[in-house]
ModelCIF file with pLDDT and N, C-alpha, C, O atoms, coordinates in Angstrom:
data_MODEL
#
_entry.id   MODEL 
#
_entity.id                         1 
_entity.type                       polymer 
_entity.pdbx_number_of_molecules   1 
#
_entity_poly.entity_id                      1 
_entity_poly.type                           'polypeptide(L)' 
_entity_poly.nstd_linkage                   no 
_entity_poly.nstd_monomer                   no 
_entity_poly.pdbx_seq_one_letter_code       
;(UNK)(UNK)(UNK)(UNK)(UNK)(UNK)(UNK)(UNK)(UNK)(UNK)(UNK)(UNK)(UNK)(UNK)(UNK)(UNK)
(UNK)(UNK)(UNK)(UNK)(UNK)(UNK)(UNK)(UNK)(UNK)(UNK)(UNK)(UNK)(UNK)(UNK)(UNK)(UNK)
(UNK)(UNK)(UNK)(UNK)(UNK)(UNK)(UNK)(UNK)(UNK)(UNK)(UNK)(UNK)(UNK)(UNK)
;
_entity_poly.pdbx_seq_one_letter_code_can   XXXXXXXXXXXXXXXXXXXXXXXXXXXXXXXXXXXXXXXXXXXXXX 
_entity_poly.pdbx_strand_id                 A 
#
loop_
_entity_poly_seq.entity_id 
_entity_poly_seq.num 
_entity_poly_seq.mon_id 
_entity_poly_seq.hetero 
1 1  UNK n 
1 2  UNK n 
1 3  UNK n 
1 4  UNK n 
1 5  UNK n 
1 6  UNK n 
1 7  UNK n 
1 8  UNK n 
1 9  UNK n 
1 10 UNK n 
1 11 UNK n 
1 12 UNK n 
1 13 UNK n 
1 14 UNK n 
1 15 UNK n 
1 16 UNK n 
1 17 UNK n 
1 18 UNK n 
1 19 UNK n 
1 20 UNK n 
1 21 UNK n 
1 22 UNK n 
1 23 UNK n 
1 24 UNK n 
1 25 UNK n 
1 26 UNK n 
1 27 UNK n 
1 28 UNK n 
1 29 UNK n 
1 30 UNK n 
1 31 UNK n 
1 32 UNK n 
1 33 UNK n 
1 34 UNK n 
1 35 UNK n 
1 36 UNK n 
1 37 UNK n 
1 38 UNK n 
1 39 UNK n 
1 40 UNK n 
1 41 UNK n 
1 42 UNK n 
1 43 UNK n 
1 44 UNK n 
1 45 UNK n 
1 46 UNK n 
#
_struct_asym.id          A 
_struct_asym.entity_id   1 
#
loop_
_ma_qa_metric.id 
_ma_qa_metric.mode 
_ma_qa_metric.name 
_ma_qa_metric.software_group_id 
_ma_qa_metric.type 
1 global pLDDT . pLDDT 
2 local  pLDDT . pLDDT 
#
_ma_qa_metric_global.metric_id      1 
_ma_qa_metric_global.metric_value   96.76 
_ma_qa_metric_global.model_id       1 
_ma_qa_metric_global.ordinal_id     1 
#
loop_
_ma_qa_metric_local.label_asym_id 
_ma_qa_metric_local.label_comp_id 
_ma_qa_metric_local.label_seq_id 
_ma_qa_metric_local.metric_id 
_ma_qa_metric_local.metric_value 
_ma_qa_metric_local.model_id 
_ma_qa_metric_local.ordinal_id 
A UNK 1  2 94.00 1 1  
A UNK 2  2 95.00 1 2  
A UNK 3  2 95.00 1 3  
A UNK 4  2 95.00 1 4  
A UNK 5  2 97.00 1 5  
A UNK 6  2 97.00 1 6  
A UNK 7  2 97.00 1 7  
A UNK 8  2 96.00 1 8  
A UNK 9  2 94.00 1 9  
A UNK 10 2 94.00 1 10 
A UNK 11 2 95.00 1 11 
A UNK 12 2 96.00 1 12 
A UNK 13 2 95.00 1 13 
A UNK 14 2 96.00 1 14 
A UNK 15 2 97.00 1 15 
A UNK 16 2 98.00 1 16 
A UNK 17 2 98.00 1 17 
A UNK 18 2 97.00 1 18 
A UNK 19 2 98.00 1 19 
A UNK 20 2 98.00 1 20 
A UNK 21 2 98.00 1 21 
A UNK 22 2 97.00 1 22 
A UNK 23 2 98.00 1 23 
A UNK 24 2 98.00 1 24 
A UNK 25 2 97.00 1 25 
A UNK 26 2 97.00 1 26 
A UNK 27 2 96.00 1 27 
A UNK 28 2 97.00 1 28 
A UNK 29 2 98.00 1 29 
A UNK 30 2 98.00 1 30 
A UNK 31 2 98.00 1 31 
A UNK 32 2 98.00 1 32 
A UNK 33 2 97.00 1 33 
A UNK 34 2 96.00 1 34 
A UNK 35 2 96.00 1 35 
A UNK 36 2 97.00 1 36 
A UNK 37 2 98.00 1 37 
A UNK 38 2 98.00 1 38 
A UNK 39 2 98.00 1 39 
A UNK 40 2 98.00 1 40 
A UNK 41 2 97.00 1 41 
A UNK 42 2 96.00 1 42 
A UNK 43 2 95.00 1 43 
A UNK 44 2 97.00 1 44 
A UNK 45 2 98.00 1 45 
A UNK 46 2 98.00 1 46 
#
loop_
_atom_site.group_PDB 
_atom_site.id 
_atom_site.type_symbol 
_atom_site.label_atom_id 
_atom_site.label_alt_id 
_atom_site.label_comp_id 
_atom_site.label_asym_id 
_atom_site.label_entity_id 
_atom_site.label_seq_id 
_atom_site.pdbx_PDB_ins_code 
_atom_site.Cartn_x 
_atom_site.Cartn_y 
_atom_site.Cartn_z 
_atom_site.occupancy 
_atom_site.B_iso_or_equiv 
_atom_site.pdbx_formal_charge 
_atom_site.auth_seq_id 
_atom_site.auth_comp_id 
_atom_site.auth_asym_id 
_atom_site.auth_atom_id 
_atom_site.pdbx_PDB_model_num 
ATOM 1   N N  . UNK A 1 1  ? 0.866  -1.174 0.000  1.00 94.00 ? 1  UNK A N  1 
ATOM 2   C CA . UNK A 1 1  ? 0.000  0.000  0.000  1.00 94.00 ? 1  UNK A CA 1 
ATOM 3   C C  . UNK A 1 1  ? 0.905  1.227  0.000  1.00 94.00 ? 1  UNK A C  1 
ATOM 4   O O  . UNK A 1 1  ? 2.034  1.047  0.457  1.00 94.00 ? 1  UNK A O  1 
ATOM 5   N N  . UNK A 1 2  ? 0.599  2.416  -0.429 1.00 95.00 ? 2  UNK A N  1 
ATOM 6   C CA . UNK A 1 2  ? 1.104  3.632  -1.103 1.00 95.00 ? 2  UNK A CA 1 
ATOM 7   C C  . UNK A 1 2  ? 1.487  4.187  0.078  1.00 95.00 ? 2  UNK A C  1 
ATOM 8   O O  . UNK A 1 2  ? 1.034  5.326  -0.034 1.00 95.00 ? 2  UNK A O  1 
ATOM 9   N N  . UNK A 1 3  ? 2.034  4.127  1.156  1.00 95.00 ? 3  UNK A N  1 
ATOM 10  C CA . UNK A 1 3  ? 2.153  5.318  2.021  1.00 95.00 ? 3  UNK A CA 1 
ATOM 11  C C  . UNK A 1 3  ? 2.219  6.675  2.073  1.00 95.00 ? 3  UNK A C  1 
ATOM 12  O O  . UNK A 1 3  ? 1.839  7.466  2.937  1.00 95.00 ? 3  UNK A O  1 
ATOM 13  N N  . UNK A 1 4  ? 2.829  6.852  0.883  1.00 95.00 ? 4  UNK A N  1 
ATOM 14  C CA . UNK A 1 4  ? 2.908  8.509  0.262  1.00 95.00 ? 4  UNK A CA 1 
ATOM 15  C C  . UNK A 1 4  ? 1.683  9.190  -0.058 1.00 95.00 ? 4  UNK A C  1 
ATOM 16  O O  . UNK A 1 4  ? 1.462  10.341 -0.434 1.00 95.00 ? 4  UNK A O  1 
ATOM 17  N N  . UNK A 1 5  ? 0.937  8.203  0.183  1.00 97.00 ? 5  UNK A N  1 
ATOM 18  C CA . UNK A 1 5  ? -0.707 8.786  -0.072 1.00 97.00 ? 5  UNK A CA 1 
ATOM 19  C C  . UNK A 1 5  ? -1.655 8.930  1.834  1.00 97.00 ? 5  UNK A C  1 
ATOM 20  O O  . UNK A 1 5  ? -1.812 8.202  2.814  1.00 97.00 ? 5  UNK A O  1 
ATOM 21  N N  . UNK A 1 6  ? -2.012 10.261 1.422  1.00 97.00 ? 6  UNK A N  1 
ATOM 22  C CA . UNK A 1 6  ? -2.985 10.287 2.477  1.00 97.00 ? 6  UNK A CA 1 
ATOM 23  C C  . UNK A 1 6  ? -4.430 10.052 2.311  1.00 97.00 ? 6  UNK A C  1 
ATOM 24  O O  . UNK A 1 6  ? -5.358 10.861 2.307  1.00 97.00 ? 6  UNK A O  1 
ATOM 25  N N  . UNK A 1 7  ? -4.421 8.705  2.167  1.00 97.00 ? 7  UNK A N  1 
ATOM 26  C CA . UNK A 1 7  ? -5.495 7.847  1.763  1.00 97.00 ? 7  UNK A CA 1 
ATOM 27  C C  . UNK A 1 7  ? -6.355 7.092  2.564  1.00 97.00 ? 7  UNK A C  1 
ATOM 28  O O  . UNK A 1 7  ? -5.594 6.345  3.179  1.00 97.00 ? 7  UNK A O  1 
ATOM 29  N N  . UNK A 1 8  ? -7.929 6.763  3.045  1.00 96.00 ? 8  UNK A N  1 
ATOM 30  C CA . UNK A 1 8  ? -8.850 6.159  3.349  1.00 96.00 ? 8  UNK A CA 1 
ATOM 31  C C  . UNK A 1 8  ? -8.386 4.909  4.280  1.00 96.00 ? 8  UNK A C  1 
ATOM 32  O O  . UNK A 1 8  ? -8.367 4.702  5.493  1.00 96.00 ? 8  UNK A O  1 
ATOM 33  N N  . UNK A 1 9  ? -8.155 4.445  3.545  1.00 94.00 ? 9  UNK A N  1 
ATOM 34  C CA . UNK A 1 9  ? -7.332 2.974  3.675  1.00 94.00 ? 9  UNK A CA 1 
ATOM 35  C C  . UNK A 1 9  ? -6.486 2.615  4.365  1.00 94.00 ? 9  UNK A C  1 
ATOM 36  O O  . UNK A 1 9  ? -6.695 1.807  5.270  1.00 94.00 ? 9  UNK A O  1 
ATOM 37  N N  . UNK A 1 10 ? -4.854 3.329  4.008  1.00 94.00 ? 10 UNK A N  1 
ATOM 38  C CA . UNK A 1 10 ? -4.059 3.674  4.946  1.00 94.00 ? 10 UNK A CA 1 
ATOM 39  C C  . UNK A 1 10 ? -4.353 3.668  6.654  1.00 94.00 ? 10 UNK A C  1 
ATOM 40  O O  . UNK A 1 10 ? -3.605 3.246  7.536  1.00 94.00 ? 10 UNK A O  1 
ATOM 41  N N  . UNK A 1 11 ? -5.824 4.341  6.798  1.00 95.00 ? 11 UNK A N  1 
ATOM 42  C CA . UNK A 1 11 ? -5.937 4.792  8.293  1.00 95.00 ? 11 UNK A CA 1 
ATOM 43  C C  . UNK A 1 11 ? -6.758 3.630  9.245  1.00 95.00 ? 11 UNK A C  1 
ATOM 44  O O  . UNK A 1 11 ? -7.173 3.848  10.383 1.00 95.00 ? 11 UNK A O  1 
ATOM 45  N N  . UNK A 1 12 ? -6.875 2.474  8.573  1.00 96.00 ? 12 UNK A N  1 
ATOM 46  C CA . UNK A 1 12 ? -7.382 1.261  9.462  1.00 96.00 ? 12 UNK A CA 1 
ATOM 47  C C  . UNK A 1 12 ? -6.044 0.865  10.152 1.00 96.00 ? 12 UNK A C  1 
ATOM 48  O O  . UNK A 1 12 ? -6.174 0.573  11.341 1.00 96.00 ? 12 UNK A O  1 
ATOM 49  N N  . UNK A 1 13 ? -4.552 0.784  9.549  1.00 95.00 ? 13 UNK A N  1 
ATOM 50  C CA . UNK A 1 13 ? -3.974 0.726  10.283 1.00 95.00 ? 13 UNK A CA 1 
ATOM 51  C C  . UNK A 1 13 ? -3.330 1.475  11.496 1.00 95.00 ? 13 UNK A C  1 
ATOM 52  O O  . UNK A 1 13 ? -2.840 1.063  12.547 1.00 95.00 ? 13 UNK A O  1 
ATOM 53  N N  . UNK A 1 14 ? -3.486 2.575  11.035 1.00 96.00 ? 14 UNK A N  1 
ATOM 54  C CA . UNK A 1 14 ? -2.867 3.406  12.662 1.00 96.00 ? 14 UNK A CA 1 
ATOM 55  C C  . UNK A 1 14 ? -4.383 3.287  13.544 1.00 96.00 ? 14 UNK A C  1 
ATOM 56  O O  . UNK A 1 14 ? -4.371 3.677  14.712 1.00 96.00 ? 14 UNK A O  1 
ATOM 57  N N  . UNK A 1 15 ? -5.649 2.753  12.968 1.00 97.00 ? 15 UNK A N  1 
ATOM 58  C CA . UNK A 1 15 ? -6.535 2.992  13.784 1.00 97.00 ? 15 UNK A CA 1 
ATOM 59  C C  . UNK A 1 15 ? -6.166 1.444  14.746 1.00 97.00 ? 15 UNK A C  1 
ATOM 60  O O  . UNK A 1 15 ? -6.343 1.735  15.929 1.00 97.00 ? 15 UNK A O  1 
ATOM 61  N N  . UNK A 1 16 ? -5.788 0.159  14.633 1.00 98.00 ? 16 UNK A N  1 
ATOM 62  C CA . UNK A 1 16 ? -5.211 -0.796 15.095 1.00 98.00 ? 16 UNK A CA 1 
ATOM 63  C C  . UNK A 1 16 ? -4.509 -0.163 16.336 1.00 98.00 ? 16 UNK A C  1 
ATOM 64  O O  . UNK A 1 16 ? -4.853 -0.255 17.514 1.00 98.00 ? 16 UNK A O  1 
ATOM 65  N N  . UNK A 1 17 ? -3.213 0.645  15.679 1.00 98.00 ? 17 UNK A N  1 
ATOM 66  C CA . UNK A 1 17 ? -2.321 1.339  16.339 1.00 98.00 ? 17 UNK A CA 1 
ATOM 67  C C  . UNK A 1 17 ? -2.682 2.046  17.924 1.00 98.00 ? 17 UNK A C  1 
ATOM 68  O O  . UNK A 1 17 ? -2.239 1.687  19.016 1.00 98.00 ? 17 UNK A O  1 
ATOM 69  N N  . UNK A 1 18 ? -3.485 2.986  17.663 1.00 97.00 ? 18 UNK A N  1 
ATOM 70  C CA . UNK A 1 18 ? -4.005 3.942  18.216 1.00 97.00 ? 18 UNK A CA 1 
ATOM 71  C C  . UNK A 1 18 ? -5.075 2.920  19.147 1.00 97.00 ? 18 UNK A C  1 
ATOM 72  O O  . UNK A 1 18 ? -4.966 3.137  20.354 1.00 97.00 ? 18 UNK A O  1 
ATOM 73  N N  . UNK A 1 19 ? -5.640 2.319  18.942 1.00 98.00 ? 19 UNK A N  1 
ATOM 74  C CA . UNK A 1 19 ? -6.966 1.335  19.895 1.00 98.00 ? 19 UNK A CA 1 
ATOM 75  C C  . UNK A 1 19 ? -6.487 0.690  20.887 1.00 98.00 ? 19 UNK A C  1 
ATOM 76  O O  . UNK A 1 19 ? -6.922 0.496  22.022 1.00 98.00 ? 19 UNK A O  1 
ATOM 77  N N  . UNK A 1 20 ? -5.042 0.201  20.075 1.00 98.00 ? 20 UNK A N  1 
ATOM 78  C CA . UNK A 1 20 ? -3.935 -0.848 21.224 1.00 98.00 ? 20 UNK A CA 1 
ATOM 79  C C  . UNK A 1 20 ? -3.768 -0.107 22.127 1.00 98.00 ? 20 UNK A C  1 
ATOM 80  O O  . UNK A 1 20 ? -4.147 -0.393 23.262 1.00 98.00 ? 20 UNK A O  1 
ATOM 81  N N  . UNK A 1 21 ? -2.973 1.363  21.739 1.00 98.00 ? 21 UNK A N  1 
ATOM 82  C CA . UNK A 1 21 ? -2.635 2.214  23.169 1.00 98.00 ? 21 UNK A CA 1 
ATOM 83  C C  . UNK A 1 21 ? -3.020 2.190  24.081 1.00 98.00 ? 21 UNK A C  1 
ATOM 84  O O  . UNK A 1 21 ? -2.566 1.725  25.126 1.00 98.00 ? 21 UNK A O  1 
ATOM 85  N N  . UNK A 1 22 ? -4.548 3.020  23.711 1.00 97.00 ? 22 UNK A N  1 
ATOM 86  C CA . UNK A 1 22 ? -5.314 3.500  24.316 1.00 97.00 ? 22 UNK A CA 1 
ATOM 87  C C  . UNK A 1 22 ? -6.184 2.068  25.367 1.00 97.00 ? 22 UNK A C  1 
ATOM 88  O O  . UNK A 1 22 ? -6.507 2.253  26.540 1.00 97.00 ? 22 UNK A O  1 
ATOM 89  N N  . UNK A 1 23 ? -6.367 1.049  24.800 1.00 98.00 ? 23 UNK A N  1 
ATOM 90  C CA . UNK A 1 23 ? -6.191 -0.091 25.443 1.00 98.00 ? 23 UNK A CA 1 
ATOM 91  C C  . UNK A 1 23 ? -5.872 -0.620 26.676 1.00 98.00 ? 23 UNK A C  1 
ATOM 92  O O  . UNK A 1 23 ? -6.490 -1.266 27.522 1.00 98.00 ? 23 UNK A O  1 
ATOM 93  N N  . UNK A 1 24 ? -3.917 0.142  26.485 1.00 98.00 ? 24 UNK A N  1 
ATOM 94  C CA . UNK A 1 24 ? -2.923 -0.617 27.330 1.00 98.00 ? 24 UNK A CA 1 
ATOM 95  C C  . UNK A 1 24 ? -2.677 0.499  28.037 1.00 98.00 ? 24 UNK A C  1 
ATOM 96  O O  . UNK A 1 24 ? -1.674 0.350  28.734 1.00 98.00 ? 24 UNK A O  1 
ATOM 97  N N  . UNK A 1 25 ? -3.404 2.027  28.194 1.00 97.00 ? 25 UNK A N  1 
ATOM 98  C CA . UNK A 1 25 ? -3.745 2.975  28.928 1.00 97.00 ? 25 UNK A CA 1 
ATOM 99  C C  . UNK A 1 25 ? -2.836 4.452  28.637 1.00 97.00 ? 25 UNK A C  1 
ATOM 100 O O  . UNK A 1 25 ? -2.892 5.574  29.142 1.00 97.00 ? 25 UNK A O  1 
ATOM 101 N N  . UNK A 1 26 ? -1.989 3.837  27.566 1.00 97.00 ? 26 UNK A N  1 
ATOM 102 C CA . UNK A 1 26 ? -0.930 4.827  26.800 1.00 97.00 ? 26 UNK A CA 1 
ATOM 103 C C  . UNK A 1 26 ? -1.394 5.987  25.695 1.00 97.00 ? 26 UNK A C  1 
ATOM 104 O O  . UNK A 1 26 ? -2.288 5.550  24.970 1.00 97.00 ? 26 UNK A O  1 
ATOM 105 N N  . UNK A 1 27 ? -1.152 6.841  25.503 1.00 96.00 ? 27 UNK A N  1 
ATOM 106 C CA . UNK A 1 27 ? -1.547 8.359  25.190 1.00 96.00 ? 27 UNK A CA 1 
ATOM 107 C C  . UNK A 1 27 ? -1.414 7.885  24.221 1.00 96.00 ? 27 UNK A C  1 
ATOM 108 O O  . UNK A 1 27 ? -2.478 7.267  24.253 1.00 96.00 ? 27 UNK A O  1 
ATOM 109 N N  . UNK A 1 28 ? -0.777 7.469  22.826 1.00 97.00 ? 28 UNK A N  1 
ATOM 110 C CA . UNK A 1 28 ? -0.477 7.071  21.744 1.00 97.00 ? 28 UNK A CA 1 
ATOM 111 C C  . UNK A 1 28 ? 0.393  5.583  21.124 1.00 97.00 ? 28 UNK A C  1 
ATOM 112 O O  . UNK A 1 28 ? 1.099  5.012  21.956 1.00 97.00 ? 28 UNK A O  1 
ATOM 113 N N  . UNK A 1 29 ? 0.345  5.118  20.014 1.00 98.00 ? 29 UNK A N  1 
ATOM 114 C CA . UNK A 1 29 ? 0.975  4.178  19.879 1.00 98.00 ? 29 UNK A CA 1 
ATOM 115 C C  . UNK A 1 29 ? 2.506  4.718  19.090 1.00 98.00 ? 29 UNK A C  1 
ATOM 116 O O  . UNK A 1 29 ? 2.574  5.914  18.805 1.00 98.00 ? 29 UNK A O  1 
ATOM 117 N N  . UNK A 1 30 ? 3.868  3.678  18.712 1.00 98.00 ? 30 UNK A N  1 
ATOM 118 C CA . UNK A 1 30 ? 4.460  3.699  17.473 1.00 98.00 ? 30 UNK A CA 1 
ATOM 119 C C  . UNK A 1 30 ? 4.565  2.415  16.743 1.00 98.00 ? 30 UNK A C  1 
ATOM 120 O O  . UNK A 1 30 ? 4.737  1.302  17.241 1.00 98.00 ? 30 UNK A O  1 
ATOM 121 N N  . UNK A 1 31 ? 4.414  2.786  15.250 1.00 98.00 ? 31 UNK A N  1 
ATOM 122 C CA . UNK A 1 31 ? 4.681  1.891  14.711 1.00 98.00 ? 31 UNK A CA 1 
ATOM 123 C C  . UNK A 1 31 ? 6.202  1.709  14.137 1.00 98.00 ? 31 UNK A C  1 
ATOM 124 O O  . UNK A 1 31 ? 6.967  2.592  13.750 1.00 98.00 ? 31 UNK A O  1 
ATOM 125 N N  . UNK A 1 32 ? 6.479  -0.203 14.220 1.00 98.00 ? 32 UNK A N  1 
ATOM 126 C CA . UNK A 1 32 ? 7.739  0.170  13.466 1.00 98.00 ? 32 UNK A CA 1 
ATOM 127 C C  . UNK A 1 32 ? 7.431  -0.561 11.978 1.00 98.00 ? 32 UNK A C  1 
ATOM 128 O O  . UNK A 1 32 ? 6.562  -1.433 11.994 1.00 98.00 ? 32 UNK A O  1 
ATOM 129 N N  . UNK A 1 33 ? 8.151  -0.232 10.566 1.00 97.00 ? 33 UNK A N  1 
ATOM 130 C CA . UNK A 1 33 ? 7.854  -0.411 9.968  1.00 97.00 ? 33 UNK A CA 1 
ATOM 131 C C  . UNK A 1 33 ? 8.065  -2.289 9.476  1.00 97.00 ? 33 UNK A C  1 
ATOM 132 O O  . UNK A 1 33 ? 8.430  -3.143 10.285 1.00 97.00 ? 33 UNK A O  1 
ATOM 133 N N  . UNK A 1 34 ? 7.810  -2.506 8.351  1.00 96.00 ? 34 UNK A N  1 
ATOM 134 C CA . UNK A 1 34 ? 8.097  -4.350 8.114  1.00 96.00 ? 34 UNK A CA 1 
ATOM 135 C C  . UNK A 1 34 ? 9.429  -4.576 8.564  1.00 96.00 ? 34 UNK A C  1 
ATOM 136 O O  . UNK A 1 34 ? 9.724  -5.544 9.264  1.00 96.00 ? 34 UNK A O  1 
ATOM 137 N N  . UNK A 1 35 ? 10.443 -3.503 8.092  1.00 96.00 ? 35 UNK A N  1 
ATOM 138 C CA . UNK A 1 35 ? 12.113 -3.942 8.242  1.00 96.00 ? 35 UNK A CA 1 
ATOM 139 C C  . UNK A 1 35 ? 11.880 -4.290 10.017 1.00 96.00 ? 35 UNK A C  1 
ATOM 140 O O  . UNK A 1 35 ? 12.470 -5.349 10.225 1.00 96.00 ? 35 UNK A O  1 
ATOM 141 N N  . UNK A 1 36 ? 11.443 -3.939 10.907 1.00 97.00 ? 36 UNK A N  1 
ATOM 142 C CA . UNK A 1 36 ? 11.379 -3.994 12.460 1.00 97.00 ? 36 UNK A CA 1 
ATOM 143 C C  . UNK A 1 36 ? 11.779 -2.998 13.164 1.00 97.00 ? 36 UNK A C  1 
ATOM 144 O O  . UNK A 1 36 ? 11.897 -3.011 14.389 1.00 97.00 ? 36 UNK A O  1 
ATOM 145 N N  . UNK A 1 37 ? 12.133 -1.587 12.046 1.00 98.00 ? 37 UNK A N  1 
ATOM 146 C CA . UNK A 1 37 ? 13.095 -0.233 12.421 1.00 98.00 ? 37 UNK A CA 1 
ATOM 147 C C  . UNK A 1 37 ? 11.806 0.823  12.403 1.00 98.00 ? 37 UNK A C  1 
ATOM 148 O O  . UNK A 1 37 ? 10.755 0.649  11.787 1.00 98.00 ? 37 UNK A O  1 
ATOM 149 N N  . UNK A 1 38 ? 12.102 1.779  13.104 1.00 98.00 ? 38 UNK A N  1 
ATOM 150 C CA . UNK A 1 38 ? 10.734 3.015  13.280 1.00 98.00 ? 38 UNK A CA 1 
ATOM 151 C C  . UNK A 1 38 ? 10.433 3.058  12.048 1.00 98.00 ? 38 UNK A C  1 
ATOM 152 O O  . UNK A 1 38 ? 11.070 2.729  11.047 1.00 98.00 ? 38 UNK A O  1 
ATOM 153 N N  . UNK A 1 39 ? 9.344  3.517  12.200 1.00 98.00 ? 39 UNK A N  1 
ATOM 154 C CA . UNK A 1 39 ? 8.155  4.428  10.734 1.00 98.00 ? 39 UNK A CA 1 
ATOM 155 C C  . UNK A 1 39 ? 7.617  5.384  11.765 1.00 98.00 ? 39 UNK A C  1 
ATOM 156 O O  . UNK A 1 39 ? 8.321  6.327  12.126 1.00 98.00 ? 39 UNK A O  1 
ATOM 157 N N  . UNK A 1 40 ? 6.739  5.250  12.126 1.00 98.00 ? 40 UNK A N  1 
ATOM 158 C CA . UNK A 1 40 ? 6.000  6.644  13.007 1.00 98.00 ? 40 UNK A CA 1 
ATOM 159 C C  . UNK A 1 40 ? 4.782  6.403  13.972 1.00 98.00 ? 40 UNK A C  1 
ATOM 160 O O  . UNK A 1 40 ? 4.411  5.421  14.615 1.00 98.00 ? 40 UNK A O  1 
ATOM 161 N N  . UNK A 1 41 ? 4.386  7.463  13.847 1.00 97.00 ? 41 UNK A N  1 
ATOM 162 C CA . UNK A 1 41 ? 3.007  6.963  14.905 1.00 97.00 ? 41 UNK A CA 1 
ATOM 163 C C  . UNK A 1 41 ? 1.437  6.481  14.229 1.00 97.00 ? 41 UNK A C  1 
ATOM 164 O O  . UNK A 1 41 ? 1.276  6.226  13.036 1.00 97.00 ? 41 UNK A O  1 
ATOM 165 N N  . UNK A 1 42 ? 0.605  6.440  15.035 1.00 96.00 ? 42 UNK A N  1 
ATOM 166 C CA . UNK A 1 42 ? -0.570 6.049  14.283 1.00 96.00 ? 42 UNK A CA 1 
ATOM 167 C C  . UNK A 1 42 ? -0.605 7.195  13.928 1.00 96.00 ? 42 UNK A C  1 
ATOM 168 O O  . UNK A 1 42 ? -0.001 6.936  12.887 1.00 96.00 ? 42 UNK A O  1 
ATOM 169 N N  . UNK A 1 43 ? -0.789 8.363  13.845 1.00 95.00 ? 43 UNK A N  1 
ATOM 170 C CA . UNK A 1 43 ? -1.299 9.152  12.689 1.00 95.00 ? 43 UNK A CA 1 
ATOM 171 C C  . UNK A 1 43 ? -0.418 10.694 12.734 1.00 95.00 ? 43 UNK A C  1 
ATOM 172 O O  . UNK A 1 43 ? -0.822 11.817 12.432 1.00 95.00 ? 43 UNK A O  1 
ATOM 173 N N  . UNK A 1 44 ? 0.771  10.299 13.176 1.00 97.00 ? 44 UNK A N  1 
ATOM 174 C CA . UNK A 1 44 ? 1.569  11.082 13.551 1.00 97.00 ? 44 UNK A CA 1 
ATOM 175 C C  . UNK A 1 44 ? 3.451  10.985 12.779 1.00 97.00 ? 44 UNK A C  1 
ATOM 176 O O  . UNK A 1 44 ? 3.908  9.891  12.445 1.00 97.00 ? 44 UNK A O  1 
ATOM 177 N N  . UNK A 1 45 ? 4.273  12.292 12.628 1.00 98.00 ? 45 UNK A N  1 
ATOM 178 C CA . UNK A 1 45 ? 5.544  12.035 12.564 1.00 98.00 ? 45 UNK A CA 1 
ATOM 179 C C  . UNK A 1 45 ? 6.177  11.528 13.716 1.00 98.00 ? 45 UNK A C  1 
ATOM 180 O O  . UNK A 1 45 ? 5.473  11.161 14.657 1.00 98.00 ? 45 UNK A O  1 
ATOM 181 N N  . UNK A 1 46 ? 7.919  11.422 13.806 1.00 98.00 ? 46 UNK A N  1 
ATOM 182 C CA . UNK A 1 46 ? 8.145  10.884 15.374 1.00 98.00 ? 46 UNK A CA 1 
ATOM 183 C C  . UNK A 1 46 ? 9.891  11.730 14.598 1.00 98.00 ? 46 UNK A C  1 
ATOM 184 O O  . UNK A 1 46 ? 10.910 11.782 15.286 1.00 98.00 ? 46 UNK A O  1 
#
């Protein structure tokens, strides 16, 4: 999927992201990307 796009689609995953946090009682999530190295937040830079 296109990441360079701020697209529809894209946002089921930081919504994953973001549900876990908030979940596990944490203000926000990060994601790291497939390599296992940062990418960013659910809907955020880092």
């Amino acid at each position: 999927i296109p990441a360079g796009a701020k697209a529809g689609g894209n946002y089921l995953s930081g919504q994953l992201i973001a549900r876990e946090a908030r979940r596990l009682g944490f203000g926000e999530g990060i994601a790291l990307a497939s390599t296992g190295l940062l990418s960013e937040g659910a809907g955020e830079n880092l």
